[in-house]
N, C-alpha and C. Protein backbone atom coordinates (compact mmCIF):
# COMPACT_ATOMS: atom_id res chain seq x y z
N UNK A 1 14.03 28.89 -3.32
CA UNK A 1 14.72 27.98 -4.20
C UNK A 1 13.74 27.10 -4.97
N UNK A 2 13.13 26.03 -4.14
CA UNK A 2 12.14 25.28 -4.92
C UNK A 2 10.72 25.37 -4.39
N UNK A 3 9.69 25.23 -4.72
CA UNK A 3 8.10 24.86 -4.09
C UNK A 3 8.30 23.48 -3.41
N UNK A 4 7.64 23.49 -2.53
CA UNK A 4 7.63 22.19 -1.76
C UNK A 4 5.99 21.94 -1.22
N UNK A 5 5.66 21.02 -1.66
CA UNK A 5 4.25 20.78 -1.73
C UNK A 5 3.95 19.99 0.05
N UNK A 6 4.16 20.34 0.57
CA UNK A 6 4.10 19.77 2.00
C UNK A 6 4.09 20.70 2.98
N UNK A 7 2.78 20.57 3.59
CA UNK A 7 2.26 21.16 4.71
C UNK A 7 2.97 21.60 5.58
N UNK A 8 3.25 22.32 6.35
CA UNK A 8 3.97 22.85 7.72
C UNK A 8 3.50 21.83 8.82
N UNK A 9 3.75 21.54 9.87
CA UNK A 9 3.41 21.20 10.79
C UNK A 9 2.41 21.24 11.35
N UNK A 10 2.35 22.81 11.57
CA UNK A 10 1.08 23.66 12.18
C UNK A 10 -0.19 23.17 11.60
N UNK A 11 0.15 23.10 10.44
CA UNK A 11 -1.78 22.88 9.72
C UNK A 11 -1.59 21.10 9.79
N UNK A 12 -1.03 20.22 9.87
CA UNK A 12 -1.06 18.76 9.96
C UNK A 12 -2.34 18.34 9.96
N UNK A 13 -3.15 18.85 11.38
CA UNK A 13 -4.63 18.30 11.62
C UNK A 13 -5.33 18.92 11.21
N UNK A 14 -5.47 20.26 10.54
CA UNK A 14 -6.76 20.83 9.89
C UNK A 14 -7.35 20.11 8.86
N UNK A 15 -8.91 19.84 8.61
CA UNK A 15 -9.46 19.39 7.66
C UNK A 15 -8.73 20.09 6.29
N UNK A 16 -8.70 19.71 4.98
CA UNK A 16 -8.26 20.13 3.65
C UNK A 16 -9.21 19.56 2.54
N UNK A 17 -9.49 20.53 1.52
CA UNK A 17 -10.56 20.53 0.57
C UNK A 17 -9.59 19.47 -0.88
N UNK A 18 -10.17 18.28 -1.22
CA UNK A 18 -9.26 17.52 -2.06
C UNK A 18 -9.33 18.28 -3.46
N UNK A 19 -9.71 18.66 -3.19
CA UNK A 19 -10.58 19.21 -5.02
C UNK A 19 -9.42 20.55 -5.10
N UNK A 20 -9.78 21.50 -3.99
CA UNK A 20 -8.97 22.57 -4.16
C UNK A 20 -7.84 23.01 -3.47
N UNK A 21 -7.46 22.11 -2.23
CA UNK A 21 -6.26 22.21 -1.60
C UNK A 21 -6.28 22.93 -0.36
N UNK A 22 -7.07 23.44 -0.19
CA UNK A 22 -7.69 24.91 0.77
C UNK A 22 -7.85 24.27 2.19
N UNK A 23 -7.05 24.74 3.12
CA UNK A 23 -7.43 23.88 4.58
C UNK A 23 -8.29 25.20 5.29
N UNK A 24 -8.96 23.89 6.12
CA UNK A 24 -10.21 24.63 7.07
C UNK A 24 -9.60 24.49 8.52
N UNK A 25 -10.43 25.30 9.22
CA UNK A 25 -10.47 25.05 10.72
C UNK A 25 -10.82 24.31 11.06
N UNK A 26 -12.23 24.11 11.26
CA UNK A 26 -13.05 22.83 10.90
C UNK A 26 -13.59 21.97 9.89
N UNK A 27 -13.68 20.76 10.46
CA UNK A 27 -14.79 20.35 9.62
C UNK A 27 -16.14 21.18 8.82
N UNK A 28 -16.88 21.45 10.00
CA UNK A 28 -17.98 22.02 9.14
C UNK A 28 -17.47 23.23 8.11
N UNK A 29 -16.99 23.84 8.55
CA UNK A 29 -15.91 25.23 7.39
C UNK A 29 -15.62 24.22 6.04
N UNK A 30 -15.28 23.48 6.60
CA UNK A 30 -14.84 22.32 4.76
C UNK A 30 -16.59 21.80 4.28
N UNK A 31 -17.43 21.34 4.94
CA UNK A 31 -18.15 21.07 4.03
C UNK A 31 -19.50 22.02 3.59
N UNK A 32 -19.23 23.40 4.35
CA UNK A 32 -20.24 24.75 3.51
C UNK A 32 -18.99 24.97 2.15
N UNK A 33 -17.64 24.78 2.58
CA UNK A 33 -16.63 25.09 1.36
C UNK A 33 -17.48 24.55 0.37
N UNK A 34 -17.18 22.66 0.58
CA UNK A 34 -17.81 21.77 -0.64
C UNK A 34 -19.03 22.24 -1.43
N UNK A 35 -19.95 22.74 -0.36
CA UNK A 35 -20.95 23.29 -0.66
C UNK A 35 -21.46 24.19 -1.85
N UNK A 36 -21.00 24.69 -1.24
CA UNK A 36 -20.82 26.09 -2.34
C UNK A 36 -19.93 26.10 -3.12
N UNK A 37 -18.88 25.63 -2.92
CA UNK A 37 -17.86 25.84 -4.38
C UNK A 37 -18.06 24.51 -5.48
N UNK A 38 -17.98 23.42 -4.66
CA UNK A 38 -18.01 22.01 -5.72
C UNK A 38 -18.91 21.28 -5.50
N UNK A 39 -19.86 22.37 -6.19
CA UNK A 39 -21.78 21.86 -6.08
C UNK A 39 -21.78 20.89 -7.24
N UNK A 40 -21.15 20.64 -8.22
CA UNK A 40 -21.45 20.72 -9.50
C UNK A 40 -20.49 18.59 -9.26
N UNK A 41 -19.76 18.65 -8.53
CA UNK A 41 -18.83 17.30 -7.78
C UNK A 41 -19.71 16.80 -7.52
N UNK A 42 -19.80 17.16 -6.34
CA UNK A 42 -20.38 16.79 -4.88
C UNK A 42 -21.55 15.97 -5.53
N UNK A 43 -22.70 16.79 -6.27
CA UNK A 43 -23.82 16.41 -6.88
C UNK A 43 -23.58 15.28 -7.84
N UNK A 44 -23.08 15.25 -8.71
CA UNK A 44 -22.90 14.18 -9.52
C UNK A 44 -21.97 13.23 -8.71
N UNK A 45 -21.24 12.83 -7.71
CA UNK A 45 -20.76 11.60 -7.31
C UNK A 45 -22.41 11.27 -5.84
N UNK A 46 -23.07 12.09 -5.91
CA UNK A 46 -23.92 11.34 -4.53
C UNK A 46 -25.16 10.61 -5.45
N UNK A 47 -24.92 11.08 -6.68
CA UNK A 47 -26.27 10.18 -7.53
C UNK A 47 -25.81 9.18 -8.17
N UNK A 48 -24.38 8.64 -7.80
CA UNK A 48 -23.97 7.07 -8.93
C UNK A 48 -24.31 6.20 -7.94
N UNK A 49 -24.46 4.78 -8.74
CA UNK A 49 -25.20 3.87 -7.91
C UNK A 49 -23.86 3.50 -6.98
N UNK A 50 -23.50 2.54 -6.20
CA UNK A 50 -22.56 2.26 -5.23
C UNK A 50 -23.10 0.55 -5.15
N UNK A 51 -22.11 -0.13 -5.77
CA UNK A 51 -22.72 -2.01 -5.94
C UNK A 51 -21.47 -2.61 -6.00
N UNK A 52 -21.14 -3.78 -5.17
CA UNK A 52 -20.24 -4.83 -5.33
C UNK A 52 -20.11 -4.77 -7.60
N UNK A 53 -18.62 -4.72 -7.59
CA UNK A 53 -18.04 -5.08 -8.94
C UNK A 53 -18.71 -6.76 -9.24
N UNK A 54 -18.85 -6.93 -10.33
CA UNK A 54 -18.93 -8.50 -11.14
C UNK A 54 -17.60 -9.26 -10.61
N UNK A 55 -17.79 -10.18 -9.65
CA UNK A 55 -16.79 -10.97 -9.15
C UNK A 55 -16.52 -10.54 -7.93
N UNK A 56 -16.66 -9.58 -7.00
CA UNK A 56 -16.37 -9.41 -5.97
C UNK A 56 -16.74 -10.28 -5.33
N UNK A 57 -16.33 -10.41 -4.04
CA UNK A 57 -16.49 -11.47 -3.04
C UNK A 57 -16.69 -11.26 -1.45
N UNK A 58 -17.95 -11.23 -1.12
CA UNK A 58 -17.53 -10.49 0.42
C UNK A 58 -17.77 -12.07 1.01
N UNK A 59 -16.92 -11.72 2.08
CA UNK A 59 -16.23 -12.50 3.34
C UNK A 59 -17.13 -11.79 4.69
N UNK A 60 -17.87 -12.96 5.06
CA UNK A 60 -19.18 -12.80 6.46
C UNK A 60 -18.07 -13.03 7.94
């Protein structure tokens, strides 16, 4: 009748690839996935800098 975008039960706890939807067994199975498929991601978000925004405020 319709697609229903929601997991079965069964897979609940398997790791899942955000990019492509694809669930793993494991963890490590998801990140040779990342690896190799969303080299081109992966790479360009681990080289942006990571800095408190202008105005943020951390609380000690």
């Amino acid at each position: 009748m319709f697609n229903a975008m929601v997991l079965p039960l069964v897979d609940e706890f398997k790791p899942k690839c955000y990019l492509c939807n694809n669930t793993f067994d494991t963890i490590e199975l998801l990140r040779e996935h990342q690896k190799i498929q969303h080299t081109e991601f992966l790479s360009h978000h681990e080289n942006q800098k990571r800095e408190p925004a202008p105005g943020d405020v951390t609380i000690f």
